[in-house]
Structure formats: C-alpha cells, structure tokens
Protein backbone atom coordinates (compact mmCIF):
# COMPACT_ATOMS: atom_id res chain seq x y z
CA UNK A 1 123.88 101.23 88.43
CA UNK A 2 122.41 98.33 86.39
CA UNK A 3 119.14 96.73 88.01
CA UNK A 4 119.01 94.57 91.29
CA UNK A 5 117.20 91.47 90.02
CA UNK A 6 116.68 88.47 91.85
CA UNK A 7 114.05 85.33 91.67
CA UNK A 8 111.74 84.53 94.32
CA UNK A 9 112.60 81.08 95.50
CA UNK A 10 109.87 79.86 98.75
CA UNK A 11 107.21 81.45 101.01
CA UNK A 12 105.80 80.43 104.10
CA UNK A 13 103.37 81.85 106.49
CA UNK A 14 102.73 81.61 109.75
CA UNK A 15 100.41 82.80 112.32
CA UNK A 16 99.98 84.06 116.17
CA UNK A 17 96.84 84.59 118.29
CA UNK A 18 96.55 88.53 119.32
CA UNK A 19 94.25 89.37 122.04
CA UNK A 20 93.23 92.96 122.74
CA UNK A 21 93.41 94.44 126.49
CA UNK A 22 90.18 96.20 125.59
CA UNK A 23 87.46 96.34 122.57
CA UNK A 24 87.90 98.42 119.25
CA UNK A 25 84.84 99.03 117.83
CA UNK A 26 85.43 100.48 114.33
CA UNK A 27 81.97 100.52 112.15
CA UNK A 28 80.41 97.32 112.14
CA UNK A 29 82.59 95.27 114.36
CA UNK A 30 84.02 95.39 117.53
CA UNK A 31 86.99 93.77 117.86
CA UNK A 32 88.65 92.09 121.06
CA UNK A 33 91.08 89.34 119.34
CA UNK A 34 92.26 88.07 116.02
CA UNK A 35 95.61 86.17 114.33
CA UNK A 36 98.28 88.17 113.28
CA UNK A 37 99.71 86.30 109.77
CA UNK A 38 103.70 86.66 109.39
CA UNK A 39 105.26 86.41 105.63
CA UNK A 40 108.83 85.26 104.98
CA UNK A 41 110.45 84.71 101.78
CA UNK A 42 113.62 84.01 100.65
CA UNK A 43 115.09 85.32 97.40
CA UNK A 44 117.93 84.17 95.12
CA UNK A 45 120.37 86.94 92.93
CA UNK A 46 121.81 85.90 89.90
CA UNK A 47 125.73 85.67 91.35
CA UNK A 48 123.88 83.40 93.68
CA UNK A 49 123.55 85.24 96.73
CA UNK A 50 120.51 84.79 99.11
CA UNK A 51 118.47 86.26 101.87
CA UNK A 52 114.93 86.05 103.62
CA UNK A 53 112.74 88.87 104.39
CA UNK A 54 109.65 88.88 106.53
CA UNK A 55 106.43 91.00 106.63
CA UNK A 56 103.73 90.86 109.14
CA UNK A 57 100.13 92.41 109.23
CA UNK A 58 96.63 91.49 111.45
CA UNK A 59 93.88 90.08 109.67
CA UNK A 60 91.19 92.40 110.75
CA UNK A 61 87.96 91.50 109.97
CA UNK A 62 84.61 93.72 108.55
CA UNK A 63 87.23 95.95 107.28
CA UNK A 64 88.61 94.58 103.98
CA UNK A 65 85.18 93.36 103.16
CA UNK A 66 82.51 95.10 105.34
CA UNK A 67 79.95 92.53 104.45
CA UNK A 68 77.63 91.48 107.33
CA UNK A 69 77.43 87.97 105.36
CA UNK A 70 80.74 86.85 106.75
CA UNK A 71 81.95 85.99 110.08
CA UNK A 72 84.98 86.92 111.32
CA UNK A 73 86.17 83.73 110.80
CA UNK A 74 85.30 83.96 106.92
CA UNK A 75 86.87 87.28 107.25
CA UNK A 76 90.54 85.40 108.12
CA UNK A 77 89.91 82.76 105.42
CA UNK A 78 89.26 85.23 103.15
CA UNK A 79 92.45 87.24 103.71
CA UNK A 80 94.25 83.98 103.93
CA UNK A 81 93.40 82.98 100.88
CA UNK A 82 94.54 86.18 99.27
CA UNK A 83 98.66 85.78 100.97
CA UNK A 84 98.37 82.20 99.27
CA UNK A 85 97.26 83.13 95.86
CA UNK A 86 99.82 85.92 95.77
CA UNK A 87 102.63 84.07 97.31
CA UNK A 88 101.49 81.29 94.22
CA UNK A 89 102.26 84.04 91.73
CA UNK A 90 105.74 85.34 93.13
CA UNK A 91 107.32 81.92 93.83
CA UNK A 92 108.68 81.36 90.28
CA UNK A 93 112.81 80.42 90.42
CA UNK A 94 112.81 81.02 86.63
CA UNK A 95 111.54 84.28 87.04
CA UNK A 96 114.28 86.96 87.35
CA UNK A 97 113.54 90.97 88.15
CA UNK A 98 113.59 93.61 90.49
CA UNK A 99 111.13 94.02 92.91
CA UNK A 100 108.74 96.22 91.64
CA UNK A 101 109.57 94.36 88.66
CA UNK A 102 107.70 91.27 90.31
CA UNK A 103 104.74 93.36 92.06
CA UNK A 104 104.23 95.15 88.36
CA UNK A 105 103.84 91.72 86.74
CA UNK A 106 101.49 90.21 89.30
CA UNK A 107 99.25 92.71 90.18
CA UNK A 108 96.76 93.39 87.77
CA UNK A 109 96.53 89.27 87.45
CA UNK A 110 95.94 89.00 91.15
CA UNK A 111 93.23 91.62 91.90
CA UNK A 112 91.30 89.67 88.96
CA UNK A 113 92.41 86.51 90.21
CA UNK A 114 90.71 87.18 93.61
CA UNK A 115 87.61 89.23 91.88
CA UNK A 116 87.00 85.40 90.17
CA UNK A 117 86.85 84.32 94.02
CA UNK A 118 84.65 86.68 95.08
CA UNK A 119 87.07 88.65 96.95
CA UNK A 120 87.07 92.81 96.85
CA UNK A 121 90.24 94.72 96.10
CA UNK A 122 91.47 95.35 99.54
CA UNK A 123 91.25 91.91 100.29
CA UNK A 124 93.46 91.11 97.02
CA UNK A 125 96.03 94.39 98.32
CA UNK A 126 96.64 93.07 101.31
CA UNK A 127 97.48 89.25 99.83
CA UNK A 128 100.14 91.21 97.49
CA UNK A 129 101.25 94.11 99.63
CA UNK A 130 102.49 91.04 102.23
CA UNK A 131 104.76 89.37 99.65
CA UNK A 132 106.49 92.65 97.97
CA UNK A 133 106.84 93.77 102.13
CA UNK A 134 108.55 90.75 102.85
CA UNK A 135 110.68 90.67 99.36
CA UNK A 136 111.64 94.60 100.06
CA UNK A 137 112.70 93.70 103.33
CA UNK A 138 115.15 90.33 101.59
CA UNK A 139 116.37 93.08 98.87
CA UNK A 140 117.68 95.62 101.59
CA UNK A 141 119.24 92.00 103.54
CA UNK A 142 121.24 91.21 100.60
CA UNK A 143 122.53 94.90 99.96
CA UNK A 144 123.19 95.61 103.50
CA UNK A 145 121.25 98.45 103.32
CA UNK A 146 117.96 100.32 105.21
CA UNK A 147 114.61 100.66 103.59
CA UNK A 148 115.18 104.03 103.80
CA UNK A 149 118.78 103.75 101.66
CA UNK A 150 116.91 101.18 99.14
CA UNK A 151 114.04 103.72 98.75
CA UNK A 152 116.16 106.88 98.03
CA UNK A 153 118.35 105.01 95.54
CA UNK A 154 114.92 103.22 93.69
CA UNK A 155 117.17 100.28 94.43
CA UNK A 156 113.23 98.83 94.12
CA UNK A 157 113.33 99.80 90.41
CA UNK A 158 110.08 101.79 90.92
CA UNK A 159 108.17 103.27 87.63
CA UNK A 160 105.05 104.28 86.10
CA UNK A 161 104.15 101.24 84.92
CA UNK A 162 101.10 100.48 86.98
CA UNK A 163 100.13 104.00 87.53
CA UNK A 164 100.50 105.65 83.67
CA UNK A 165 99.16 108.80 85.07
CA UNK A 166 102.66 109.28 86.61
CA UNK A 167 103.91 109.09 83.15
CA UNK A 168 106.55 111.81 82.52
CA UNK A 169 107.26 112.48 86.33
CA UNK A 170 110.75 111.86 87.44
CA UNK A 171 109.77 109.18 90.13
CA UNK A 172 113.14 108.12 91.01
CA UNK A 173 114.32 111.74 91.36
CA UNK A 174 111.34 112.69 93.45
CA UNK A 175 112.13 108.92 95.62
CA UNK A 176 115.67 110.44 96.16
CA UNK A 177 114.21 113.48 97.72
CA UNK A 178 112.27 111.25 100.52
CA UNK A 179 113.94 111.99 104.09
CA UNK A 180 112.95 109.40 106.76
CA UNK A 181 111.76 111.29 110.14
CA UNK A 182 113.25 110.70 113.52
CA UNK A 183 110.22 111.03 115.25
CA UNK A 184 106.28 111.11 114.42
CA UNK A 185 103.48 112.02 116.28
CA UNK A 186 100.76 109.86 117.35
CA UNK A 187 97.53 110.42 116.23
CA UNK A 188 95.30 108.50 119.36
CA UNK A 189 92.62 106.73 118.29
CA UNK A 190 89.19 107.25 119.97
CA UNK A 191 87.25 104.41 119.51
CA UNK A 192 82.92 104.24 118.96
CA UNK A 193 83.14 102.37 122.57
CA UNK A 194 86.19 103.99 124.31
CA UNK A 195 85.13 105.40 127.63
CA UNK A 196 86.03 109.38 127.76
CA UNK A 197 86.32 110.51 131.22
CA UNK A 198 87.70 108.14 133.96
CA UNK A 199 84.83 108.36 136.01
CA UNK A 200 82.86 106.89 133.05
CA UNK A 201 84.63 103.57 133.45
CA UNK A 202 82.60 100.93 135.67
CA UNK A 203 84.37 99.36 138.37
CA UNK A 204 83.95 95.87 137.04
CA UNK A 205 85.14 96.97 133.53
CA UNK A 206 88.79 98.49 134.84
CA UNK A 207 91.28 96.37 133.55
CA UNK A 208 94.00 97.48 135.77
CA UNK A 209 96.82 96.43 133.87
CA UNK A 210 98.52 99.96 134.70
CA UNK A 211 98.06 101.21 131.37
CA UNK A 212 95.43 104.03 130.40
CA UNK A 213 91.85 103.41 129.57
CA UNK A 214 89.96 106.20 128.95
CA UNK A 215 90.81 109.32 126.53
CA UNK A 216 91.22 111.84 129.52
CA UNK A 217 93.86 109.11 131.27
CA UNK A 218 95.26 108.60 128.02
CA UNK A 219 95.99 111.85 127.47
CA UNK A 220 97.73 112.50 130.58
CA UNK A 221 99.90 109.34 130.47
CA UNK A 222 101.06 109.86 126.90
CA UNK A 223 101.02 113.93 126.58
CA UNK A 224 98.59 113.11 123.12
CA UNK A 225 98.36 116.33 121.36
CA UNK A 226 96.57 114.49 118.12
CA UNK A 227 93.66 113.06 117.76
CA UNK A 228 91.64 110.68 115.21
CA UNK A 229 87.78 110.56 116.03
CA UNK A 230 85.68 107.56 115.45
CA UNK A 231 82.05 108.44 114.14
CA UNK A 232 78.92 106.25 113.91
CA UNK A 233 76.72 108.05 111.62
CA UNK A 234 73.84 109.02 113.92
CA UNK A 235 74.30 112.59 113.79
CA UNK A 236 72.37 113.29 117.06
CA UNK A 237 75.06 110.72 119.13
CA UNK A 238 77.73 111.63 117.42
CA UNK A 239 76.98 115.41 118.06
CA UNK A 240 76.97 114.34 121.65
CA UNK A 241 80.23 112.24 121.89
CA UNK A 242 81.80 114.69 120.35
CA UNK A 243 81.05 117.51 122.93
CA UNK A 244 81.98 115.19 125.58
CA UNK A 245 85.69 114.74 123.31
CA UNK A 246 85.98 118.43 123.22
CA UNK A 247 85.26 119.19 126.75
CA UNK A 248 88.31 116.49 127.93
CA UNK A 249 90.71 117.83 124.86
CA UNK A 250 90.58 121.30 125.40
CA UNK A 251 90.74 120.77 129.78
CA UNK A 252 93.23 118.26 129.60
CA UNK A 253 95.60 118.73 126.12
CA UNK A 254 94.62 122.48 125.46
CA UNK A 255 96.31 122.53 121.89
CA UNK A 256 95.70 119.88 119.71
CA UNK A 257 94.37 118.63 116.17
CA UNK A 258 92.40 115.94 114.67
CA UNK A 259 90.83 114.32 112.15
CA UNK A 260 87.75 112.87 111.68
CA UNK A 261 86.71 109.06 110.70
CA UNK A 262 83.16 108.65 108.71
CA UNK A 263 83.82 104.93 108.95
CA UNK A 264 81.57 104.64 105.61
CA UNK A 265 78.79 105.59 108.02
CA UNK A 266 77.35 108.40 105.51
CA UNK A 267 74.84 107.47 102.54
CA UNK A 268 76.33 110.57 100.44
CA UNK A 269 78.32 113.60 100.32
CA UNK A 270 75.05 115.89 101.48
CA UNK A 271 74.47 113.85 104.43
CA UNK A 272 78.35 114.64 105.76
CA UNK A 273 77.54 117.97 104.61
CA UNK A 274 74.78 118.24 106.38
CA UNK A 275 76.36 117.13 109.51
CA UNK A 276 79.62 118.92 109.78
CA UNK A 277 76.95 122.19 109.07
CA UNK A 278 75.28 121.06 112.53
CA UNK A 279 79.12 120.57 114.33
CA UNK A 280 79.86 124.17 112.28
CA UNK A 281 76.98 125.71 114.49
CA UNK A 282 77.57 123.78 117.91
CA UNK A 283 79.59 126.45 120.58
CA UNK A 284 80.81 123.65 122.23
CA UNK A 285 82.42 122.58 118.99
CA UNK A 286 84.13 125.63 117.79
CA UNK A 287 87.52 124.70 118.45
CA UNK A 288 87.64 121.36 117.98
CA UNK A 289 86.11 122.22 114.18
CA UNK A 290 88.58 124.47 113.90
CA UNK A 291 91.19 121.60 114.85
CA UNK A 292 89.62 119.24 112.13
CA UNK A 293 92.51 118.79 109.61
CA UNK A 294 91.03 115.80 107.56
CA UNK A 295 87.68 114.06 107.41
CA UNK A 296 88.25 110.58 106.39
CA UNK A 297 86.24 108.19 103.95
CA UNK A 298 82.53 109.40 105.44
CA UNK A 299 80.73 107.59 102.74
CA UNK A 300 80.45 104.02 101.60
CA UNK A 301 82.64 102.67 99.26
CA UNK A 302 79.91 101.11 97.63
CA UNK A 303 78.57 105.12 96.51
CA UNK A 304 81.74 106.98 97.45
CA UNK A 305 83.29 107.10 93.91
CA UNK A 306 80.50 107.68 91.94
CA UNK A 307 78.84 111.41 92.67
CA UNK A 308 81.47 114.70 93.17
CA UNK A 309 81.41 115.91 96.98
CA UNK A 310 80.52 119.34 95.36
CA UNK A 311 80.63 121.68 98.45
CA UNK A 312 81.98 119.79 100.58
CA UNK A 313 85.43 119.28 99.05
CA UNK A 314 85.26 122.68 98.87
CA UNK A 315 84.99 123.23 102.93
CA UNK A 316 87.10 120.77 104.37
CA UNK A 317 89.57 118.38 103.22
CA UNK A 318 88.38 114.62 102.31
CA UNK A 319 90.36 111.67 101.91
CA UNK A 320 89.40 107.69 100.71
CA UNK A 321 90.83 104.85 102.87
CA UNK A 322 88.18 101.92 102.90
CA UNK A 323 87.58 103.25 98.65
CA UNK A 324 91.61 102.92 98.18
CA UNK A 325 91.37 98.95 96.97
CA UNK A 326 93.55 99.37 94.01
CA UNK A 327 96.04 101.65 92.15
CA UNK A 328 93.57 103.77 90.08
CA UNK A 329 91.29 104.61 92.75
CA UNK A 330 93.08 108.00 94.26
CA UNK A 331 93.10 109.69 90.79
CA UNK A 332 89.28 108.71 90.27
CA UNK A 333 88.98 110.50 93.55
CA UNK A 334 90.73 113.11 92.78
CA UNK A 335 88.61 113.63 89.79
CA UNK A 336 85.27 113.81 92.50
CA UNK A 337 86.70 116.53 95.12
CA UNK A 338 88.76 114.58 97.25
CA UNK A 339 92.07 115.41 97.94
CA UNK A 340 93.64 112.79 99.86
CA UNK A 341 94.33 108.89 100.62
CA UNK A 342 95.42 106.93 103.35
CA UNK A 343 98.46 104.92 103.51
CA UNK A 344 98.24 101.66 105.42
CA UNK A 345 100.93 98.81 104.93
CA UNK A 346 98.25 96.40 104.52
CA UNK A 347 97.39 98.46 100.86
CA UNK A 348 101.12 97.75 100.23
CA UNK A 349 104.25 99.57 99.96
CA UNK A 350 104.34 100.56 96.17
CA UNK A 351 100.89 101.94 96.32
CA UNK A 352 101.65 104.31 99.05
CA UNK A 353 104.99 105.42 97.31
CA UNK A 354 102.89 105.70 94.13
CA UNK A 355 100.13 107.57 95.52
CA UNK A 356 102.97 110.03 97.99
CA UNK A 357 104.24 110.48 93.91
CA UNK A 358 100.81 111.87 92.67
CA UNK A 359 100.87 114.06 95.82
CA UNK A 360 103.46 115.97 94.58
CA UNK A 361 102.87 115.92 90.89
CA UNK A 362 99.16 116.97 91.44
CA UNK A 363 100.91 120.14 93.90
CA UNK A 364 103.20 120.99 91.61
CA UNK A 365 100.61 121.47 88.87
CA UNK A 366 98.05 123.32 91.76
CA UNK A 367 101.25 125.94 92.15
CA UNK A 368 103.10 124.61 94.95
CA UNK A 369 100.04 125.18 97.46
CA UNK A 370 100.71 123.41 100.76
CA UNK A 371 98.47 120.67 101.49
CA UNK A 372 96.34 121.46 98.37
CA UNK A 373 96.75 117.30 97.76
CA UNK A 374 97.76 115.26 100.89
CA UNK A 375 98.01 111.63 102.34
CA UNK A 376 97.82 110.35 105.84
CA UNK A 377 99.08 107.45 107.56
CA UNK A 378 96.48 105.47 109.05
CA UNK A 379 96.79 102.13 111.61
CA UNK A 380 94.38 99.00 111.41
CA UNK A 381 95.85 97.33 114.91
CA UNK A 382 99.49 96.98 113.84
CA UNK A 383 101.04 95.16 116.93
CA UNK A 384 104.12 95.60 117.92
CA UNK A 385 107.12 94.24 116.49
CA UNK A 386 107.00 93.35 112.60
CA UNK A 387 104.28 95.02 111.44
CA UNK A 388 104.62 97.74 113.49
CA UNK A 389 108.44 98.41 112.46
CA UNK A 390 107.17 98.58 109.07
CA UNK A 391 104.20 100.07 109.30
CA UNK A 392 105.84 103.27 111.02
CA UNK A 393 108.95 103.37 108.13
CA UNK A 394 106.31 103.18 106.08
CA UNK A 395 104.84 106.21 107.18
CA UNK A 396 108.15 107.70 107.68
CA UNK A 397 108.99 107.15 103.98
CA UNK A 398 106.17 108.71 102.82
CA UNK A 399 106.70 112.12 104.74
CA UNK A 400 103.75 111.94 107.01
CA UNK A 401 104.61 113.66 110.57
CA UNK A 402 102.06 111.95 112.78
CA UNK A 403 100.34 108.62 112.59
CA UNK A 404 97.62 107.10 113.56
CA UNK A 405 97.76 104.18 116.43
CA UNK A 406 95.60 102.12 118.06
CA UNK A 407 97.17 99.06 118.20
CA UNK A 408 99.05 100.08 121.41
CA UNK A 409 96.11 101.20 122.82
CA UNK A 410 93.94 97.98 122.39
CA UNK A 411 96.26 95.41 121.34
CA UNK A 412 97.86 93.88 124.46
CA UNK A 413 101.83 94.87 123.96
CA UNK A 414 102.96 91.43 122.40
CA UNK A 415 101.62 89.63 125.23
CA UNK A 416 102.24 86.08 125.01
CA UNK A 417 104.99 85.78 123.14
CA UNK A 418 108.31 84.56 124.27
CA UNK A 419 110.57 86.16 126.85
CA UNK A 420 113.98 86.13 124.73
CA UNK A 421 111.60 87.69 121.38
CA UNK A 422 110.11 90.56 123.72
CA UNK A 423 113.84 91.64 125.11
CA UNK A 424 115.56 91.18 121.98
CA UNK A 425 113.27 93.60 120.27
CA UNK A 426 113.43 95.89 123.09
CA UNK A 427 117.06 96.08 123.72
CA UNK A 428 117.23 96.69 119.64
CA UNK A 429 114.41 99.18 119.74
CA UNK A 430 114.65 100.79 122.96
CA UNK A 431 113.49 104.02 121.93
CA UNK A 432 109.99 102.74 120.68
CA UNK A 433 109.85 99.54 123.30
CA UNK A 434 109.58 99.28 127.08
CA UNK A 435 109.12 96.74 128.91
CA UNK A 436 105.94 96.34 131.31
CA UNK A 437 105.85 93.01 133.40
CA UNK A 438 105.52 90.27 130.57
CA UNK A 439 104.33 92.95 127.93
CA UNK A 440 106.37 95.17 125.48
CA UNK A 441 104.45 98.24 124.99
CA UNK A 442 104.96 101.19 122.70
CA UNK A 443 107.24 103.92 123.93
CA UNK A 444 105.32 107.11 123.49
CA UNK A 445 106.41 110.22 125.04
CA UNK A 446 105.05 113.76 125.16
CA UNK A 447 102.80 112.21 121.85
CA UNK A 448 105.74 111.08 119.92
CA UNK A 449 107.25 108.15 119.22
CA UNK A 450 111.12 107.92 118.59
CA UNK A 451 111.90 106.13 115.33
CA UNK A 452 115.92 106.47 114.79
CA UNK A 453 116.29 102.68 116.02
CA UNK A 454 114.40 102.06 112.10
CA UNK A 455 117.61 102.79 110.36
CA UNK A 456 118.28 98.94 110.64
CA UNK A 457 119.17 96.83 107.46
CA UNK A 458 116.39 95.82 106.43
CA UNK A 459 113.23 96.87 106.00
CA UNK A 460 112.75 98.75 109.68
CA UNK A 461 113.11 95.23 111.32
CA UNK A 462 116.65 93.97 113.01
CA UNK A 463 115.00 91.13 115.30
CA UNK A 464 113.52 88.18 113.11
CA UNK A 465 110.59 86.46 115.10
CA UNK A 466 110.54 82.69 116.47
CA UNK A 467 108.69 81.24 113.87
CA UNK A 468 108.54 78.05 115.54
CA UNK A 469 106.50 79.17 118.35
CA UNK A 470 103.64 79.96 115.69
CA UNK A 471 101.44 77.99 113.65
CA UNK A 472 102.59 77.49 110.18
CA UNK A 473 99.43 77.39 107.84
CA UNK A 474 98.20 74.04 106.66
CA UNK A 475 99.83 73.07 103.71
CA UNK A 476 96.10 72.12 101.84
CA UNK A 477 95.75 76.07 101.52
CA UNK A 478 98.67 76.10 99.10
CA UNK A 479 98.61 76.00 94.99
CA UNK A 480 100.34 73.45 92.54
CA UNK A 481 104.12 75.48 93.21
CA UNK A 482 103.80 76.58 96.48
CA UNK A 483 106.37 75.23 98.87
CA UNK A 484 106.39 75.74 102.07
CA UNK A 485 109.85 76.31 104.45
C-alpha cells in the first residue's frame, strides 16, 4: 500500500478555563486551576480530499520547566509559545508527506528552535506532540479508520529515522502486533496534600460535591486496587505519610500495588538509595515495599542523566519522566541503570510508540525476560473529554494495563462547559462518562475504566468540542504563515 501523504493546510488554537474541585500539589506547585489549550488542524490529500483533527492537553505549570523564576502565568506563555512555533513549522500547503513524515522533518528544528528561546525540551515536546495529535487524529478522519486500525497498519508511516538506534528492527511489524485493551486500571494518584483518612478532613475544607476526598473514601467509592505515591523528599515526612498510606491500603483495599513518584525531590541516586533502605527496614512498610512496582524519576533532571544509579537499578526498577524531554533521552538512560520511561501524550505520540519499540528490542536482546525494560503511562491532569480520549488510547496503544489519573480526582468533571457538549460525549462514551448534576465525571468501576467506546474513527475522539464557546488565541502570537480558522 503506497504512502498516505497529505499537506497541512491551517491551525488554530483555542483555549478553556479548568478549575480543580480540590488542590494537586505535585513538587513545587500546587495546583487548583489552569487553561486547557485545544489544537485543530485541517489537512489536504493529494486527490483533494480533506479533514480536521483536534488534540487537546492542560498547560500545567512548574512541570515542563520546574524553574521557580516563572510564574504560572509565564509557565502558559511559555507552553503557548511552543503550539505556535510548531504549528508555524507544519502549516506548509506545498509540503506533501505522511505524518510521521511531517513530525520527522520538524522535530529536531523545533527543539532547537525553542532551545534559541530559552525554552527546555519538554516545553518544545509538548508544542509538537499537539500538532502530530491533532494531524493523527485528521489522518484516521479521512481513512475512516480508528487510531488503533491506523497504528497497526503504520498507516502513520512510522520509522527509525529519528531514533537510529531502532535501526534494523522491524517497527512496522512489531506496530502490527499492538492490541488496544478494553479496559485499564487506574492507578489513583495520592497527592503531597491529599488528606488520607476521612476524619483528617476539616469541616470547613469538605467540599461536598458527593464525590470522594480523601484516599480511604476514594478507595471505597472507586474499588482502587493501584496506587501512585507522591513523595516530597524529606525522608523523615515521607517515612511518615507513607505509614499512614499503608495503614488505609492494606484495611481498606487489602491487595494492591504501586509505584512510587520522587518528583525530582532526590539530589542523587545514593540519597533514594538511602531512603528506600530506611522504608526496606520500616515493619509498617513491609508490604507496601513489597507492592512497589516502579519508582519514578527520584532525582533531578538537572543530575539525573549524568552518574549510573549503581545499586539501586539493581534493587528496584527506575524509570525517567520529568528527564524524558526528547527522543534520545530513554537510551541514555538506559545506558545509567534505568529501565523504564513514562508515556504522557503531552511528550507526543511518536515518542511513546518509539520508546514502547525500544521496549521490546532491548527485551528481546535481555532474553525475553518479562519486565526486564518497561514503560508506564503516566497523567498530568488530563480532563475529560479530548485529552482524556487520547490520552487513555494512548496508553492503550502502547500495551500498558493500568494508568495513572488524577485528573478525575482534582479536575472538576468538565464543569462549565456546555450542556449539549457534556451529553453528547456521554451518550457516545457511556462506558467512561456519567453524568453528575452539571458535571461529567469519569466512570471508574471496581478500579477500571471501560475503554471499548475508543474504537471511534478517529483518534479515540467521536464528539468534536464547541470551539466557539472558547477563546481562540490572539492572533499577535502567530508567525509570518500562520493562519488562523
């Protein structure tokens, strides 16, 4: 089947106020409202069909770029400014290729583009990963076909080209092999500031929006049985909090897993060490160490990448998220001890599918060993609807069988938004949605989360979004060609 080529012909962008039903404090921030920026694009093929595609992601601040010399505000600008460049690259009618085609020609150019403009590499990821979200998503449109379909067949035209380590690995054979899941776990996200036992909620700080609030009510109203722990980096607190989590998992969930989040909170790998040797030796910790499948990015990205963990790759399995800014970083990892990544849409699509591909390769070559290599799927307050669809066939894609989630927890269930939006998405996603007063909140039952309503054309999104109910960004951010809708 020859190539499906196509030129990308406008962008626009729009945005939404979110505001969270309760704080999120994740390292340096906490976090109780920010916009939500929505991508579409429309593309043209050379027998002159067309179609538009959409993406949609939160622009979380003190993430991308941790530095306390921003505000959040800056933070938003910054991430802005990284959609804009990349949608300035993309929009190029003379330009005709296939999709990875485009991201393969732009991405090297943008990551240097936004290091000129004093922006890190996540922030340039999550500029890019927005345009080839929203292009996937017009491909599938104009085939008729799922992400899912589109994936399997490479319909993306997916190769080596930006990751030459994969060179000589069947990628499209091993992308045929990728099964989409009907369901996935949740992975419940336990926040720095999330109240553990009901009783240690204040009367004046209830929200009373009938939803749960503290880990032991969560756990009850969802049936959790997974688990993704927040840590600050004070070893004597976090030895604390930590005995207080145990004591409500094992009374109130009995069987369970989880990982662990270092939040960058470590100065080095012996630091980590020496704290998991102190949660190691705690009685009130035995199980829940024993439950620990993966200990995620502990140490700064600044250091992380630039001393092996030594031991402690050894005795328990490490990962990068916040070090993940760009396509070589997993294999430099690798080289150091680590043995997995995170995927997160906001990193994009190809660099998730790119990094599930050195998964295998690298288990194939360690003998087939289970789990030797590994990648998780990781949230940053995907709210319902767009970015959540995608987000979870993401995941899905990728062959990950529980997730983490926290923007159903703190995010306030598409609040806000217009009546006919929230009960067209649930009455085409009424496994994942239901319906709570004026909210649309995520269907999770016994710790799972239905996902067969995904296998939509498209890429995991049948309901487009009322674009004129949002603010459309001023048109001074844009470049010489940009153009808006």
């Amino acid at each position: 089947m020859p190539d499906f080529r196509f030129c990308v012909d406008e962008v626009s962008l729009f945005e939404r106020p979110v505001k969270f039903r309760m704080p999120f404090r994740y390292g340096i921030v906490t976090l109780e409202a920010a916009p939500e920026v929505y991508v579409r694009v429309r593309i043209s093929t050379a027998d002159g069909a067309t179609a538009e595609g959409i993406s949609a992601d939160l622009l979380a601040p003190k993430w991308f770029d941790k530095s306390t010399d921003f505000t959040n505000e800056q933070n938003f600008e910054q991430l802005r400014k990284s959609v804009l460049m990349a949608a300035d690259r993309y929009v190029d009618p003379a330009r005709i290729d296939t999709a990875f085609g485009h991201h393969a020609a732009h991405e090297e150019a943008h990551h240097a583009a936004c290091v000129a403009c004093d922006l890190p590499g996540l922030v340039a990821s999550f500029g890019i990963a927005q345009i080839d979200r929203a292009i996937l998503d017009a491909c599938c449109r104009v085939r008729g076909i799922s992400v899912f379909d589109a994936i399997r067949t490479n319909l993306p035209a997916i190769t080596a080209a930006t990751a030459p380590d994969l060179d000589g690995f069947d990628i499209a054979q091993f992308l045929s092999t990728l099964t989409p899941k009907e369901s996935i776990d949740i992975r419940h996200t336990v926040g720095l500031t999330d109240a553990i036992w009901e009783s240690d909620i204040a009367d004046e700080d209830r929200i009373g929006d009938g939803l749960p609030q503290s880990l032991e009510a969560n756990c009850k109203f969802y049936g959790l049985r997974s688990f993704k722990i927040k840590l600050c980096g004070d070893a004597e607190a976090d030895i604390a909090r930590l005995a207080q989590i145990a004591e409500v998992l094992e009374t109130q969930v009995g069987d369970y897993f989880c990982t662990l989040d270092g939040n960058e909170q470590f100065e080095d790998a012996k630091q980590f060490l020496e704290f998991w040797h102190t949660v190691l030796g705690d009685p009130q910790l035995e199980k829940l160490a024993r439950s620990v499948q993966i200990v995620e990015q502990p140490i700064n990205r600044l250091k992380a990448l630039e001393a092996p963990l030594g031991v402690l790759g050894d005795l328990v399995p490490v990962e990068i998220d916040e070090s993940d800014a760009d396509i070589d970083a997993f294999p430099k990892a690798i080289a150091l001890g680590y043995r997995g990544v995170s995927s997160k849409s906001c990193k994009g699509i190809y660099r998730s599918l790119l990094n599930r591909a050195r998964v295998e390769m690298l288990n194939q070559g360690a003998g087939g060993e289970a789990g030797a290599y590994f990648m998780s799927a990781e949230d940053l307050s995907t709210q319902a609807g767009v970015a959540l669809q995608q987000d979870l066939s993401l995941a899905s894609l990728i062959g990950c069988t529980h997730i983490e989630r926290n923007g159903h927890q703190y995010g306030d269930g598409l609040s806000g938004i217009s009546a006919p939006w929230r009960k067209a998405l649930q009455a085409a996603h009424p496994d994942m949605y239901v319906e709570q007063g004026e909210r649309l909140c995520l269907d999770i039952r016994k710790g799972k989360i239905d996902l067969r309503s995904l296998q939509v054309q498209g890429f995991g999104v049948l309901v487009s979004p009322p674009f004129d109910d949002m603010r459309c960004l001023a048109p001074n951010f844009s470049a010489s060609n940009f153009r808006f809708l």
